[in-house]
PDB file of N, CA and C in Angstrom:
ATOM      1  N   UNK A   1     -80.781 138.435   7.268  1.00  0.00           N
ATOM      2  CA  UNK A   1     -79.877 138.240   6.167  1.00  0.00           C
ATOM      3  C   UNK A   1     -79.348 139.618   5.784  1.00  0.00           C
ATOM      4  N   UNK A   2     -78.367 139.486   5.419  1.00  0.00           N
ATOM      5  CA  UNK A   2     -77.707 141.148   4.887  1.00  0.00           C
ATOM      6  C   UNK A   2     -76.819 140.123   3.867  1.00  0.00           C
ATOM      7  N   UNK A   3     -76.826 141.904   2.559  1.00  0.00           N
ATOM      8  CA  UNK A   3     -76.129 141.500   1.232  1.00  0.00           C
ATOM      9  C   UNK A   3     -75.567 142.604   1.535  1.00  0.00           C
ATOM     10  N   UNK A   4     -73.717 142.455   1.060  1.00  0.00           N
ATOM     11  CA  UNK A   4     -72.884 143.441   0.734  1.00  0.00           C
ATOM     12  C   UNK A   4     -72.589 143.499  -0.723  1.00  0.00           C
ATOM     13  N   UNK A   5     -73.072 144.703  -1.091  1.00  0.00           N
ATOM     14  CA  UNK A   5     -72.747 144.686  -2.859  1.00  0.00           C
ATOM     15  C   UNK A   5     -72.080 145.653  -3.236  1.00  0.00           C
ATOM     16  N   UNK A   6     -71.713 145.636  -3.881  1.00  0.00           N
ATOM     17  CA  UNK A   6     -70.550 146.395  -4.909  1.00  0.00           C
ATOM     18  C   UNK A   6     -71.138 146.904  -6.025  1.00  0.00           C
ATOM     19  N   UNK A   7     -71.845 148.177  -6.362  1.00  0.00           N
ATOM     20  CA  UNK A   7     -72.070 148.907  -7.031  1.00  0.00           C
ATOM     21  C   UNK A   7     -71.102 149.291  -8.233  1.00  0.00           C
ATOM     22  N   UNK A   8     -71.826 149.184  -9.452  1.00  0.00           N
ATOM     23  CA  UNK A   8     -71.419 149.270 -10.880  1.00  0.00           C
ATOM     24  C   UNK A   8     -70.868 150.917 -10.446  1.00  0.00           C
ATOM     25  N   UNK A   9     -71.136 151.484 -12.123  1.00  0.00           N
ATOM     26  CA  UNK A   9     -70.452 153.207 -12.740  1.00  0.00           C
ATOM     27  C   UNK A   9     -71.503 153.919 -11.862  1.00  0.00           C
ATOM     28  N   UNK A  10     -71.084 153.905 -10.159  1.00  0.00           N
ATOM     29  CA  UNK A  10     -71.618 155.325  -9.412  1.00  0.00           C
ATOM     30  C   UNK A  10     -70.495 155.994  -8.754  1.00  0.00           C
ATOM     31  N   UNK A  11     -70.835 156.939  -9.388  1.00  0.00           N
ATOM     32  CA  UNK A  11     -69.952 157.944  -8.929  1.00  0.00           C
ATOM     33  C   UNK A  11     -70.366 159.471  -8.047  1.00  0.00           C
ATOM     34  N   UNK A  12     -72.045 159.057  -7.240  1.00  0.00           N
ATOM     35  CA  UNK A  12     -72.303 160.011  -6.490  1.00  0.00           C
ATOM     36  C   UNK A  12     -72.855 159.669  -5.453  1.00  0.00           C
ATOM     37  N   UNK A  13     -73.474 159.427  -4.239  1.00  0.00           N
ATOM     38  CA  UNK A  13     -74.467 159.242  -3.263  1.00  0.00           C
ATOM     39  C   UNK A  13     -75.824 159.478  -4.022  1.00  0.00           C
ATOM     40  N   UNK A  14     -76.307 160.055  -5.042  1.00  0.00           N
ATOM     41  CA  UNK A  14     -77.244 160.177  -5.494  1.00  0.00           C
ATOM     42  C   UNK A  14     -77.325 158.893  -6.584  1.00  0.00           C
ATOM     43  N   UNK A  15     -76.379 159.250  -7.385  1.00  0.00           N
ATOM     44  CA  UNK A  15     -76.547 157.928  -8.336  1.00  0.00           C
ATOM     45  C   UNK A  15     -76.501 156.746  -7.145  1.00  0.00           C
ATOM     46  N   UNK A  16     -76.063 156.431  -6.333  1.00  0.00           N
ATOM     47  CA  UNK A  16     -76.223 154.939  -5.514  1.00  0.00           C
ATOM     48  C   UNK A  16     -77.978 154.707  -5.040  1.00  0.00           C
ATOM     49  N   UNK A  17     -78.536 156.256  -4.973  1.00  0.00           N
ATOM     50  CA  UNK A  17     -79.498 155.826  -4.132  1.00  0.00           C
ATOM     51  C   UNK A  17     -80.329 155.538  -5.542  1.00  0.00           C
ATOM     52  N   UNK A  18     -79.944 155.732  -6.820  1.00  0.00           N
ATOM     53  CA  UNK A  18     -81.123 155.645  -8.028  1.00  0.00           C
ATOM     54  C   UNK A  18     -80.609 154.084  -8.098  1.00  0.00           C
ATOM     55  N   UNK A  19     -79.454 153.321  -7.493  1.00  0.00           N
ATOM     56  CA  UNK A  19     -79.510 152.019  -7.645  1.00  0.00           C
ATOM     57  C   UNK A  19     -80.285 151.266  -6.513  1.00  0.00           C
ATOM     58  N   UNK A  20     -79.888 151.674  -5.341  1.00  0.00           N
ATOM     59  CA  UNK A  20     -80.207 150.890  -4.227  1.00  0.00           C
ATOM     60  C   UNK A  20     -81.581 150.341  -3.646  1.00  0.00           C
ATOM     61  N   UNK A  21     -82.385 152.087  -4.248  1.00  0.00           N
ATOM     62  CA  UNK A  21     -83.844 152.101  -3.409  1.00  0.00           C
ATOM     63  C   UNK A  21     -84.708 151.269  -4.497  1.00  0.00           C
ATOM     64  N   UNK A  22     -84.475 151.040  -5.467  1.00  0.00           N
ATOM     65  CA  UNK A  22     -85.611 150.233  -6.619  1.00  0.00           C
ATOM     66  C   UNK A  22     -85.212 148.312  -6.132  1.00  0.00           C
ATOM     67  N   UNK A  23     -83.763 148.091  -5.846  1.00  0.00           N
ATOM     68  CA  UNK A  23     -83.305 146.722  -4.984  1.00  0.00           C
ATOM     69  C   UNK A  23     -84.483 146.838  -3.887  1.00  0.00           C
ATOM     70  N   UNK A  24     -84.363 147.470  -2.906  1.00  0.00           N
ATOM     71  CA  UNK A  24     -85.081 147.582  -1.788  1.00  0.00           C
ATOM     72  C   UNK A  24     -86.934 147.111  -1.758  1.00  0.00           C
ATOM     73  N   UNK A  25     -87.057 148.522  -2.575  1.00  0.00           N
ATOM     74  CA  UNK A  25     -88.379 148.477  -2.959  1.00  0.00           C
ATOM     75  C   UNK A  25     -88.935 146.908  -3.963  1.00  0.00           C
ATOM     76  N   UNK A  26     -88.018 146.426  -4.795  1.00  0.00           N
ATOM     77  CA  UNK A  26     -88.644 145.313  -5.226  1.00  0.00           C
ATOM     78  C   UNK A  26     -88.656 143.840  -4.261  1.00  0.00           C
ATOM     79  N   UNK A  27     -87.761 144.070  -3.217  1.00  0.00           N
ATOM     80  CA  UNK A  27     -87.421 143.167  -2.419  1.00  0.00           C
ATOM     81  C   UNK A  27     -89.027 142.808  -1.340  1.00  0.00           C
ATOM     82  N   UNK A  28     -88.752 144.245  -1.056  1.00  0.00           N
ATOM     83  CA  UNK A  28     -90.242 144.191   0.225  1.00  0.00           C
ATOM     84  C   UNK A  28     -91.398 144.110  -1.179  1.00  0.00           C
ATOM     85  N   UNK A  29     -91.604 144.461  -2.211  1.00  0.00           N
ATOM     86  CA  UNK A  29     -93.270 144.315  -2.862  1.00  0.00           C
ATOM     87  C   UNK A  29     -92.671 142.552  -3.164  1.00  0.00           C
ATOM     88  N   UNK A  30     -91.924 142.270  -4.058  1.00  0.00           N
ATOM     89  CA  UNK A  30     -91.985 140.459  -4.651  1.00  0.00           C
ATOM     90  C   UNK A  30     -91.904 139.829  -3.348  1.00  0.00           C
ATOM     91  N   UNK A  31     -91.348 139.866  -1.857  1.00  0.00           N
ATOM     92  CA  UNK A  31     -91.276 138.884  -0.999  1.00  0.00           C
ATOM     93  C   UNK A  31     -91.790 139.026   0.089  1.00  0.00           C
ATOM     94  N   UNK A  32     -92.396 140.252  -0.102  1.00  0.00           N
ATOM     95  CA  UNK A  32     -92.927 140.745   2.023  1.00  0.00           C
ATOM     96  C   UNK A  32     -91.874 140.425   2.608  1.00  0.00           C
ATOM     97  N   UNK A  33     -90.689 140.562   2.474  1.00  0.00           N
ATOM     98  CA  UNK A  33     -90.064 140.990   3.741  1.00  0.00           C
ATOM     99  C   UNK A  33     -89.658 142.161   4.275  1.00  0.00           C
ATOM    100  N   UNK A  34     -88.983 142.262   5.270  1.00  0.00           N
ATOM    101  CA  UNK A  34     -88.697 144.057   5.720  1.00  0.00           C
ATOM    102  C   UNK A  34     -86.933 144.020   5.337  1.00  0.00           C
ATOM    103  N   UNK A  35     -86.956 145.077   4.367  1.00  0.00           N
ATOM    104  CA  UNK A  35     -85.656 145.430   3.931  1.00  0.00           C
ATOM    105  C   UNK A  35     -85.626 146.625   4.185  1.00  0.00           C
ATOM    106  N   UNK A  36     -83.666 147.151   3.951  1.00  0.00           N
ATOM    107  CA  UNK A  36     -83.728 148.379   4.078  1.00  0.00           C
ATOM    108  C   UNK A  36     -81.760 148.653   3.980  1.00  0.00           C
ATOM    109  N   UNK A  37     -81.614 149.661   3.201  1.00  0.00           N
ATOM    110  CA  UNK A  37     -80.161 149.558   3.239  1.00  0.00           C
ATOM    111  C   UNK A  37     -79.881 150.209   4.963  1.00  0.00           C
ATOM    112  N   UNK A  38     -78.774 149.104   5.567  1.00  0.00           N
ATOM    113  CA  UNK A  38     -78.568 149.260   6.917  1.00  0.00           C
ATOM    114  C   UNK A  38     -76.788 149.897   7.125  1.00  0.00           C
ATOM    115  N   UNK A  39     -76.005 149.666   6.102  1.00  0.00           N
ATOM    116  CA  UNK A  39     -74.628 150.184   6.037  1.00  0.00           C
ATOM    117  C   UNK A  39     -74.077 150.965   4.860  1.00  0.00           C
ATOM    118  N   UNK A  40     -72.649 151.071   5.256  1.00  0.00           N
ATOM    119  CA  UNK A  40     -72.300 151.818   4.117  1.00  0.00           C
ATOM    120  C   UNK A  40     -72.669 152.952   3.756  1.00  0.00           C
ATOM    121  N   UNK A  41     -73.291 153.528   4.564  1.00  0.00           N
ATOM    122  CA  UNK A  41     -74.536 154.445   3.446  1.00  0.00           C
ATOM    123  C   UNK A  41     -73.646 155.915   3.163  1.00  0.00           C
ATOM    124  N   UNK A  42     -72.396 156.247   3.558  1.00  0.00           N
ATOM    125  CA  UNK A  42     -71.640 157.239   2.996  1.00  0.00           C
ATOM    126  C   UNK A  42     -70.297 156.967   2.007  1.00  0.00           C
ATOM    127  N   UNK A  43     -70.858 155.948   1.414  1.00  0.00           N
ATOM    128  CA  UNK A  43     -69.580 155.118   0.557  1.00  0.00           C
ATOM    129  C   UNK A  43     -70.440 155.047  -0.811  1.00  0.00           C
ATOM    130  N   UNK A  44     -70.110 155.157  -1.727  1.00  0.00           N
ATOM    131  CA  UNK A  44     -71.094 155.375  -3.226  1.00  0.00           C
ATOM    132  C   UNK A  44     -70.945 154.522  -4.050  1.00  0.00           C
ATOM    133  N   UNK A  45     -70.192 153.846  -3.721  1.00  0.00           N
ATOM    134  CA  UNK A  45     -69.834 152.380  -4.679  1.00  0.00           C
ATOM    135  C   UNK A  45     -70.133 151.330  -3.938  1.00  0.00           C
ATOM    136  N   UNK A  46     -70.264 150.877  -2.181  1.00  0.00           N
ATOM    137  CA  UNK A  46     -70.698 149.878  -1.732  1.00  0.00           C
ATOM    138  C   UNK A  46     -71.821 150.197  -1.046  1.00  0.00           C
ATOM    139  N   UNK A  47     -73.103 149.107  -0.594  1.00  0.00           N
ATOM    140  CA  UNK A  47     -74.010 149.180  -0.098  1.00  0.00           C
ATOM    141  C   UNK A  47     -74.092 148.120   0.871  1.00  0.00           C
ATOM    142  N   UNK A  48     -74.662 148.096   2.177  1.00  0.00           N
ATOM    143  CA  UNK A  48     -75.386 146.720   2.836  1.00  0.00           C
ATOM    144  C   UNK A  48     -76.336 146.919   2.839  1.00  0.00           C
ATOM    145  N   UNK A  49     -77.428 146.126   2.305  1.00  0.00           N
ATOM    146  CA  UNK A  49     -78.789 145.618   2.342  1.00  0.00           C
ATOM    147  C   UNK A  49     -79.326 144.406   3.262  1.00  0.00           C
ATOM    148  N   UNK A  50     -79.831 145.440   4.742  1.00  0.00           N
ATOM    149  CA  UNK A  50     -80.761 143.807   5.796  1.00  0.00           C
ATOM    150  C   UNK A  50     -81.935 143.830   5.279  1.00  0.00           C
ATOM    151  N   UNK A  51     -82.413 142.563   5.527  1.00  0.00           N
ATOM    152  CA  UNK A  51     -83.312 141.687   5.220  1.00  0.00           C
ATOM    153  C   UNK A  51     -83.789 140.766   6.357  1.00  0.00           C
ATOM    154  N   UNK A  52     -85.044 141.004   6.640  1.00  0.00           N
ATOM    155  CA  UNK A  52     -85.481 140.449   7.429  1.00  0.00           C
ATOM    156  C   UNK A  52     -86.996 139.456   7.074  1.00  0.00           C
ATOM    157  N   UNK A  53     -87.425 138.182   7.841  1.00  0.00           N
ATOM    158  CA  UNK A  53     -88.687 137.955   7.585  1.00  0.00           C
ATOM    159  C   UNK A  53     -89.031 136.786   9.206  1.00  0.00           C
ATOM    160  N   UNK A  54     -89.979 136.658   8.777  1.00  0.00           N
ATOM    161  CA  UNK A  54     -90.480 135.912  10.274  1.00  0.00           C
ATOM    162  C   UNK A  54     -91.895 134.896   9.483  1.00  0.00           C
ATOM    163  N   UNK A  55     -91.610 133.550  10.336  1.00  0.00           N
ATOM    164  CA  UNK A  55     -92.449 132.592   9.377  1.00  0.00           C
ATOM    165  C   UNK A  55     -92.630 131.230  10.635  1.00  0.00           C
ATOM    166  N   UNK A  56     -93.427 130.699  10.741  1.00  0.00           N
ATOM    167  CA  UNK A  56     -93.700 129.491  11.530  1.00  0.00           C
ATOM    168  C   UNK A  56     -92.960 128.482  10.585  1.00  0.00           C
ATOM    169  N   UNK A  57     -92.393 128.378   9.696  1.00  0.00           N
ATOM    170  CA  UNK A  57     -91.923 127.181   8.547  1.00  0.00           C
ATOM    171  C   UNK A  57     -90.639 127.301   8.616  1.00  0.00           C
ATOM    172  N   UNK A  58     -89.491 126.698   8.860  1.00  0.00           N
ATOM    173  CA  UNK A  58     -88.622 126.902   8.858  1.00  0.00           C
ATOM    174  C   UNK A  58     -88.214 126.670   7.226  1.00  0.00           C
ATOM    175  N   UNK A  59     -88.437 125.562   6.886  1.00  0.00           N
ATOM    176  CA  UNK A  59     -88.367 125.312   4.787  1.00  0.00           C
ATOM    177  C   UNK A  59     -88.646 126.444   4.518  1.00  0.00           C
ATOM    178  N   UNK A  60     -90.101 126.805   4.826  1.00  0.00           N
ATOM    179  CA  UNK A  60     -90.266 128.148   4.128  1.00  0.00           C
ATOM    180  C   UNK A  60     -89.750 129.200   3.908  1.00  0.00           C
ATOM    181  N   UNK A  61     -89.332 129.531   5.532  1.00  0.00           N
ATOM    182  CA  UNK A  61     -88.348 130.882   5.573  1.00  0.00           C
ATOM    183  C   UNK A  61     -87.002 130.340   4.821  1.00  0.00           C
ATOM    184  N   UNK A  62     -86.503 129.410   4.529  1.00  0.00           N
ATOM    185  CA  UNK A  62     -84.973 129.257   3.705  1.00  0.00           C
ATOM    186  C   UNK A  62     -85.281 129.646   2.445  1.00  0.00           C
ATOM    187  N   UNK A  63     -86.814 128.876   1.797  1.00  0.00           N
ATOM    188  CA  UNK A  63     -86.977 129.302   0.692  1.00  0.00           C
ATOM    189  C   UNK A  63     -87.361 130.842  -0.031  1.00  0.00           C
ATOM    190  N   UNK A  64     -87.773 131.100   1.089  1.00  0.00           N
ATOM    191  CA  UNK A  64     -87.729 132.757   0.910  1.00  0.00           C
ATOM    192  C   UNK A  64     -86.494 133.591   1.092  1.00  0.00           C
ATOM    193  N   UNK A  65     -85.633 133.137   1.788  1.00  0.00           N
ATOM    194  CA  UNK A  65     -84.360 134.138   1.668  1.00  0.00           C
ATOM    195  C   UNK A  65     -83.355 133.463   0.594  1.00  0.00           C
ATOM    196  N   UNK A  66     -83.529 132.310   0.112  1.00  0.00           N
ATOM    197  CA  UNK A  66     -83.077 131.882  -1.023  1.00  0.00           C
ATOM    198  C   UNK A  66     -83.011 132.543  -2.184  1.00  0.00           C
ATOM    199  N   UNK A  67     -84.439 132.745  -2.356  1.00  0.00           N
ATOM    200  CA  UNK A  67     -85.381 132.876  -3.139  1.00  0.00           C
ATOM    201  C   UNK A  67     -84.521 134.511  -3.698  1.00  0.00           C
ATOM    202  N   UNK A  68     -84.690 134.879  -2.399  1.00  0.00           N
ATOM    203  CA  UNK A  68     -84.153 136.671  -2.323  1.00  0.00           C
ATOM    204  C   UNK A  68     -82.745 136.787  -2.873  1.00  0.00           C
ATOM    205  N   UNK A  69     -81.667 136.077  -2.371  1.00  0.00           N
ATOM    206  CA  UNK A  69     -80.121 136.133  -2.517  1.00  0.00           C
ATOM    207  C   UNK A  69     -80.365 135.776  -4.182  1.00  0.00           C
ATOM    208  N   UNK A  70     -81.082 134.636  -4.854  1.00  0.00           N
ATOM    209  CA  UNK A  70     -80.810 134.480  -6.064  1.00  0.00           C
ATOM    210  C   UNK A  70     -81.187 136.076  -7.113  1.00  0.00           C
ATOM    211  N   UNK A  71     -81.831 136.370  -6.637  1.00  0.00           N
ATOM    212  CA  UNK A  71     -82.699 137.731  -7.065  1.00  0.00           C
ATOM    213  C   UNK A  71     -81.626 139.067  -7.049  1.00  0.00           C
ATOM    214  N   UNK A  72     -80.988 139.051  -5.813  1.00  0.00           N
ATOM    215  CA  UNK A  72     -80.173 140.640  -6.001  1.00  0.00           C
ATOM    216  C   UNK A  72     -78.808 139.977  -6.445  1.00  0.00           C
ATOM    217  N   UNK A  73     -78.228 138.938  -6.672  1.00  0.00           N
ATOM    218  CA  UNK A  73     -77.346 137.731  -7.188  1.00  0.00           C
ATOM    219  C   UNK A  73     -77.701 138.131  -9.254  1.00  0.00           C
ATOM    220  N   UNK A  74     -78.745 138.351  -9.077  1.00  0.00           N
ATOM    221  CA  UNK A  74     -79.120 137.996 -10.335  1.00  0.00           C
ATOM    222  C   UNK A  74     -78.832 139.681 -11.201  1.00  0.00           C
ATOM    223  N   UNK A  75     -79.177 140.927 -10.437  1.00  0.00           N
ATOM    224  CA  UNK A  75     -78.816 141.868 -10.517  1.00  0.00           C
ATOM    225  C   UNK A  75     -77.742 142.679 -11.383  1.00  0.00           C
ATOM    226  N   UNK A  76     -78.014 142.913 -12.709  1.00  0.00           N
ATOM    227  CA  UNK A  76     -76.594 143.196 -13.349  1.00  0.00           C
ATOM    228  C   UNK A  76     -76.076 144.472 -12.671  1.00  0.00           C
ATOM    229  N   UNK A  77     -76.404 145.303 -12.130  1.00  0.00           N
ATOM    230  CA  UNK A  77     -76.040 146.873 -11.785  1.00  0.00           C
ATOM    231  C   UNK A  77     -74.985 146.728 -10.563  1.00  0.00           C
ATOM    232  N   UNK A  78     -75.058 145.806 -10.157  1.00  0.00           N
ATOM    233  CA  UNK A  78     -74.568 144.985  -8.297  1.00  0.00           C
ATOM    234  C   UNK A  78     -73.712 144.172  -8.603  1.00  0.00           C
ATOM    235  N   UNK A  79     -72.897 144.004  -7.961  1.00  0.00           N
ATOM    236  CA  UNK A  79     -72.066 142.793  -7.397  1.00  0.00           C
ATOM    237  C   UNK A  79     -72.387 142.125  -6.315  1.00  0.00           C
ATOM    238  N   UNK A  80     -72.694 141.149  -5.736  1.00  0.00           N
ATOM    239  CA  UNK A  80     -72.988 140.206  -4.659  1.00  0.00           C
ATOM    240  C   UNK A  80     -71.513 139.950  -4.177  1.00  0.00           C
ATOM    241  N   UNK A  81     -70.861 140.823  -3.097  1.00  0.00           N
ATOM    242  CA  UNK A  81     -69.776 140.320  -2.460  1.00  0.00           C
ATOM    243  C   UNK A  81     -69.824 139.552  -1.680  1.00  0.00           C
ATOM    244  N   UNK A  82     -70.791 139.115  -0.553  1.00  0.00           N
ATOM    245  CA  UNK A  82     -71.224 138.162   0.765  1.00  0.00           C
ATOM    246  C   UNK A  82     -72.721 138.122   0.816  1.00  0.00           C
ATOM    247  N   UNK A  83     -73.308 137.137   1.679  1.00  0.00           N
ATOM    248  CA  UNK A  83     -74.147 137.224   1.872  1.00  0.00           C
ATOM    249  C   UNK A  83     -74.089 136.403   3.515  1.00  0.00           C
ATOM    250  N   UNK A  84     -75.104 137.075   3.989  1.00  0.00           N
ATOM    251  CA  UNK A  84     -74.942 136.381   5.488  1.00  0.00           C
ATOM    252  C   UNK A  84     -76.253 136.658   6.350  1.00  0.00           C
ATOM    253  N   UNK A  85     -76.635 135.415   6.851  1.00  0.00           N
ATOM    254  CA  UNK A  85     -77.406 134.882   7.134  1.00  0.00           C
ATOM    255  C   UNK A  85     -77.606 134.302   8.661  1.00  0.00           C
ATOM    256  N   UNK A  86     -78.762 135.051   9.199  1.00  0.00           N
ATOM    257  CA  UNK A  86     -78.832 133.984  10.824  1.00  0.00           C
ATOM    258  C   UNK A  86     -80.374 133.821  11.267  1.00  0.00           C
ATOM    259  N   UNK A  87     -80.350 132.985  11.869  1.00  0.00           N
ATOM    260  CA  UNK A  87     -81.437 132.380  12.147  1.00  0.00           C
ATOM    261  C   UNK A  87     -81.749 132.524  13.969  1.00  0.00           C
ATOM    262  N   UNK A  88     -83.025 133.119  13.990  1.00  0.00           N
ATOM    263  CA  UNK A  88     -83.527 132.990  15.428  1.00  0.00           C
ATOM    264  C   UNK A  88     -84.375 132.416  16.323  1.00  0.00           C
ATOM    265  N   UNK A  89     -84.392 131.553  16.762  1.00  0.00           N
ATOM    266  CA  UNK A  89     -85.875 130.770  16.865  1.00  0.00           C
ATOM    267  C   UNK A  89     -86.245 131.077  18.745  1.00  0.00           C
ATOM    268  N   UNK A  90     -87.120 129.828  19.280  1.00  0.00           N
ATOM    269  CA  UNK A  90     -87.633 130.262  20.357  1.00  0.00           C
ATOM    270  C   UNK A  90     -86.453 130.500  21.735  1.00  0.00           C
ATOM    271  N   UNK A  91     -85.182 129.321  21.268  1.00  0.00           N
ATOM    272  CA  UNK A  91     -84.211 129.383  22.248  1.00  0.00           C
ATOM    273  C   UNK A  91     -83.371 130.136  22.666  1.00  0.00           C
ATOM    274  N   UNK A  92     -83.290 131.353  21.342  1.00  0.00           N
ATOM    275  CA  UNK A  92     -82.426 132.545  21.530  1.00  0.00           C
ATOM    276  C   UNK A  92     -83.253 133.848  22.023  1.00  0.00           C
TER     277      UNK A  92
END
C-alpha cells in the first residue's frame, strides 16, 4: 500500500521530516507493519509513504491496511491525496 500526502505549513525538508517520521513511526509500533517514506523525499510539501504487511488471512490483511488508511486519513497535519493498494499472493 502507499499513501501520497500533501503536507500542511512546511516550508523546509526538515520541518517535513518533524511531520513524516512520527506518521511512520506510529504506523510500524500501532500495526506491525513495515513502513517507510519511499518517494518524494526532495519535495517538502509532498510525501509517499509504503506500507507493507504479510498475513495468512486475507480479511485480516484488508483489515489491517484499512485499519491504517483510516489512521493517516484521519491525520490533521496531512492531506490523503491517493491511496493505492496491491495484493500478492502464491500465483504471482
Amino acid at each position: 500500500m502507499s499513501f501520497d500526502l500533501l503536507l500542511g505549513d512546511v516550508r523546509s525538508l526538515k520541518e517535513k521530516r518533524s511531520v513524516v517520521r512520527p506518521i511512520v513511526a506510529e504506523l510500524y509500533r500501532k500495526y506491525a507493519v513495515s513502513v517507510a517514506e519511499v518517494g518524494d523525499q526532495d519535495l517538502y510539501r509532498r510525501a509517499e509513504i509504503g506500507l507493507a504487511a504479510v498475513s495468512g488471512d486475507t480479511g485480516h490483511l484488508a483489515d489491517v491496511l484499512d485499519r491504517c488508511e483510516r489512521w493517516v486519513a484521519a491525520r490533521p497535519e496531512v492531506e490523503l491525496l491517493s491511496v493505492r493498494r496491491r495484493y500478492h499472493g502464491d500465483d504471482d
